[in-house]
Protein backbone atom coordinates (compact mmCIF):
# COMPACT_ATOMS: atom_id res chain seq x y z
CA UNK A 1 18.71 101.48 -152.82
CA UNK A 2 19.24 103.43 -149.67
CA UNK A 3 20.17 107.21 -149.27
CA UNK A 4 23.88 105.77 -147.34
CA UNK A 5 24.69 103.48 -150.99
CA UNK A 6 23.48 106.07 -153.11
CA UNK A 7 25.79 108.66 -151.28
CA UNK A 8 28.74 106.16 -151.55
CA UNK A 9 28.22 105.68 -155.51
CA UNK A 10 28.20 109.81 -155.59
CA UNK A 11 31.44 109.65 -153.79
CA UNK A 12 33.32 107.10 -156.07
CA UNK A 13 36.13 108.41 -158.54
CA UNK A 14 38.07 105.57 -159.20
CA UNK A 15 37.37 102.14 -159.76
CA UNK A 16 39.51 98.81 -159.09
CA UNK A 17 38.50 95.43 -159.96
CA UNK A 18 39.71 91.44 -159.54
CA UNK A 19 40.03 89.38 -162.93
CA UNK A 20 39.22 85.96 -162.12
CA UNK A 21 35.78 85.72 -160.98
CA UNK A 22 34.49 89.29 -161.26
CA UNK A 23 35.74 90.34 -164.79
CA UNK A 24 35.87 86.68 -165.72
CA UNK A 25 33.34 84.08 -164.90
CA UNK A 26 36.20 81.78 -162.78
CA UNK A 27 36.76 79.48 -165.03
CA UNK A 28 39.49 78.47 -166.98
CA UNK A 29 39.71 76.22 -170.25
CA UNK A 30 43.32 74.33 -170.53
CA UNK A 31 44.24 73.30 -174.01
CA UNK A 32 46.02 70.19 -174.63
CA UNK A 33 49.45 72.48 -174.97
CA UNK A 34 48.81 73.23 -171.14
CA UNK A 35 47.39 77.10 -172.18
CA UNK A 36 45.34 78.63 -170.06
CA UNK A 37 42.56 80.79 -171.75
CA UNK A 38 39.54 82.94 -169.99
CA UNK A 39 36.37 84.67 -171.35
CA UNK A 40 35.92 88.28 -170.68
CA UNK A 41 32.29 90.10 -171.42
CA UNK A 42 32.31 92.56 -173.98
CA UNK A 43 29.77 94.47 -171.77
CA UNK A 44 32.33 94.94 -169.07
CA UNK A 45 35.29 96.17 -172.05
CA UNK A 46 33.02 98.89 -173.21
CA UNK A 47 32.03 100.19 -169.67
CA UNK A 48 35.53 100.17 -168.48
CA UNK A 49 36.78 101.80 -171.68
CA UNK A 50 34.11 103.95 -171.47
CA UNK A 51 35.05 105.15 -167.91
CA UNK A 52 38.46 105.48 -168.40
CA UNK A 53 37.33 107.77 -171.52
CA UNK A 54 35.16 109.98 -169.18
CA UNK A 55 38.07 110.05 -166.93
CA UNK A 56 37.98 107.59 -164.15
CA UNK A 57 40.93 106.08 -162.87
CA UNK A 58 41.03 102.12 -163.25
CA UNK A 59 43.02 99.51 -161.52
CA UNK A 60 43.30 95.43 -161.83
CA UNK A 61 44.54 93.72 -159.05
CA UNK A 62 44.97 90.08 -159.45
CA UNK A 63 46.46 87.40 -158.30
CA UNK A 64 46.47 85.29 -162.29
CA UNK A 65 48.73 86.30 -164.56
CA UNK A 66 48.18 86.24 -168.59
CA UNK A 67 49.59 88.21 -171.81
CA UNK A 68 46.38 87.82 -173.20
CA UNK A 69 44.51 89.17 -170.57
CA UNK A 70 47.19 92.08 -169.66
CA UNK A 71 46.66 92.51 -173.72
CA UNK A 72 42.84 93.08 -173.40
CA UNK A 73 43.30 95.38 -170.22
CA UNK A 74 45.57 97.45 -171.85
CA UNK A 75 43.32 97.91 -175.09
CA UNK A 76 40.69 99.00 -172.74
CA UNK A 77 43.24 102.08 -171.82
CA UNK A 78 43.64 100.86 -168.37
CA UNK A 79 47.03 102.10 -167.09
CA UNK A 80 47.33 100.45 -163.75
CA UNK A 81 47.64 96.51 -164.02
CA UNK A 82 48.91 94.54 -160.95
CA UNK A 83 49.16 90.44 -161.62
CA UNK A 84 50.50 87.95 -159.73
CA UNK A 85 49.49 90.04 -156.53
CA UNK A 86 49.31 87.04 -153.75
CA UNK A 87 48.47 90.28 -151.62
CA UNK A 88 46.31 92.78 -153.22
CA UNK A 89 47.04 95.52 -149.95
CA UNK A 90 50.60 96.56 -151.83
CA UNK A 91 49.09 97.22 -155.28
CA UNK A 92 46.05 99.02 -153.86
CA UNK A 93 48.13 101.64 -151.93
CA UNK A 94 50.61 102.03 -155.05
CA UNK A 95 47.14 102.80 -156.88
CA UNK A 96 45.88 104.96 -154.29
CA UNK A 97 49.57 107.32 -154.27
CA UNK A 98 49.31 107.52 -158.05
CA UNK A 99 45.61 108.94 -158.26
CA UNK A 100 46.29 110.85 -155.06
CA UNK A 101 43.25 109.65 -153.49
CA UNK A 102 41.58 107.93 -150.00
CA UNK A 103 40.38 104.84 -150.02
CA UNK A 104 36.32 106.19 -149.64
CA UNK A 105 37.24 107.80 -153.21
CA UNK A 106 37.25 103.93 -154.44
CA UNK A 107 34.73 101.11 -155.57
CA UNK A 108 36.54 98.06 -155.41
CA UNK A 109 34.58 94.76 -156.82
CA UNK A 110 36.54 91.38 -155.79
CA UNK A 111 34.58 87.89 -155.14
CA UNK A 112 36.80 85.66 -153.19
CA UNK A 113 39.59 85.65 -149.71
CA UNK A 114 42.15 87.56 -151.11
CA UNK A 115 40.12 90.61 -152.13
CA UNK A 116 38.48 90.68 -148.22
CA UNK A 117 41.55 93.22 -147.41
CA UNK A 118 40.95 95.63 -149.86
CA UNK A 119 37.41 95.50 -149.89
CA UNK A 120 37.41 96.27 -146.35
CA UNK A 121 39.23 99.62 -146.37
CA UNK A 122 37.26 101.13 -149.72
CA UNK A 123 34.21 103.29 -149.78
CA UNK A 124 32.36 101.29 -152.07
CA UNK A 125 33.04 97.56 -151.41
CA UNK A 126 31.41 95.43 -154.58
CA UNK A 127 30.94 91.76 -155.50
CA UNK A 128 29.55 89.85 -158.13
CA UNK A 129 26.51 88.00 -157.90
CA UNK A 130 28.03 84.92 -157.03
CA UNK A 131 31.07 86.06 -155.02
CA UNK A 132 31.78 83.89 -151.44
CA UNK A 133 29.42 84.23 -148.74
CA UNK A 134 32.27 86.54 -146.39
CA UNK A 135 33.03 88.82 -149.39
CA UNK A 136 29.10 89.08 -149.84
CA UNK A 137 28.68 90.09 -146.23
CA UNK A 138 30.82 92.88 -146.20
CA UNK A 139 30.08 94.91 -149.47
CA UNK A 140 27.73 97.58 -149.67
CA UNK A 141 26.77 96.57 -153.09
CA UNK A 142 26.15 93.47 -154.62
CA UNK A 143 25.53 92.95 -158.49
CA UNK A 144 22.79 90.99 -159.51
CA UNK A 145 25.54 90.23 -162.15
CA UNK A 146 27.57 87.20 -161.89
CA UNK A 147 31.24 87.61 -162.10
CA UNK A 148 32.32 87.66 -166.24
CA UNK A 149 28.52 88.22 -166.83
CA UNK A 150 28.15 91.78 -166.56
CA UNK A 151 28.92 92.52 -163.16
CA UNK A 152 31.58 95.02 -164.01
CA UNK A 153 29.65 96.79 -166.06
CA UNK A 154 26.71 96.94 -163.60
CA UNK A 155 29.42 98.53 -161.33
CA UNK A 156 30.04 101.10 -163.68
CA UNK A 157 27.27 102.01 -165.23
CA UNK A 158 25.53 102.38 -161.85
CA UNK A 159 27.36 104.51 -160.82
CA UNK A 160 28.15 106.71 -163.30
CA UNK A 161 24.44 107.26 -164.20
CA UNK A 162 23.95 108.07 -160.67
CA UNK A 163 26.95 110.96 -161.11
CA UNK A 164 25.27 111.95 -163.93
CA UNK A 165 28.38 111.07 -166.41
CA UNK A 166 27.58 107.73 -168.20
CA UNK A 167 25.67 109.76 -171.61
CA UNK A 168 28.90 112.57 -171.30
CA UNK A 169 30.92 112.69 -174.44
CA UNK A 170 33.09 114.96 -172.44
CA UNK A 171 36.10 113.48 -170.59
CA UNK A 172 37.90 114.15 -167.05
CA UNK A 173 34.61 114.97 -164.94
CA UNK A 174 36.46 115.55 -161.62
């Protein structure tokens, strides 16, 4: 890993990701009622609960909606949950005014179009392992995760081991 992607990992304090293909593998089982139902890693819950416990800011911005899955995200303690965003630019500036932070203060980790935006105004633009070739070519860091496989985690636990606060009991380290 370079000395420039190590520097933006050091610089990250909040962290916002997609649903659908980065905390979810992209696909979706329909049940004969018409229900829509997606599989989230429990790797991913405990890193983003554990982040949120060590005092990281966390955002979802997605475009699916989902009781179950706003369910799950809130169990995790994350606060700030956008669905239905068609454009993810609204939510991420809302996010950005409530933390009272710049966008290089962010990791962002999307895999398709509609997360290009975002991605490209961040200081740590992410992707999954299999995310679409133009969001590959513009983030800094891409998991050898695929998305719903870990990636999320990899995300966090990168980084926080390289800020030295993944093994902290402590909370609220900045």
């Amino acid at each position: 890993m370079s000395d420039n992607l190590i520097e933006n990992f050091k610089r990250v304090k909040a962290f916002i990701f997609d649903i659908d293909g980065v905390l979810t593998n992209g696909q979706v089982l329909v049940t004969e009622e018409g229900h829509m139902l997606r599989s989230m890693n429990i790797k991913d819950g405990y890193a983003l609960q554990h982040a949120v416990k060590q005092g990281y800011p966390i955002a979802i911005i997605s475009g699916g909606k989902g009781s179950g899955i706003l369910e799950r995200l809130k169990g995790l303690g994350i606060q700030y949950i956008y669905l239905g965003q068609s454009h993810k630019m609204e939510a991420f500036e809302e996010a950005l005014f409530a933390w009272q932070l710049k966008p290089e203060d962010v990791a962002y980790m999307g895999d398709d179009y509609p997360d290009l935006p975002v991605l490209a105004r961040v200081g740590l633009p992410c992707c999954p392992a299999d995310a679409c070739g133009e969001v590959k070519q513009i983030s800094a860091y891409i998991s050898n995760e695929k998305g719903g496989m870990g990636a999320a985690r990899d995300l966090i636990e990168r980084t926080m081991k390289i800020q030295d606060t993944w093994d902290r009991e402590d909370s609220h380290h900045w």
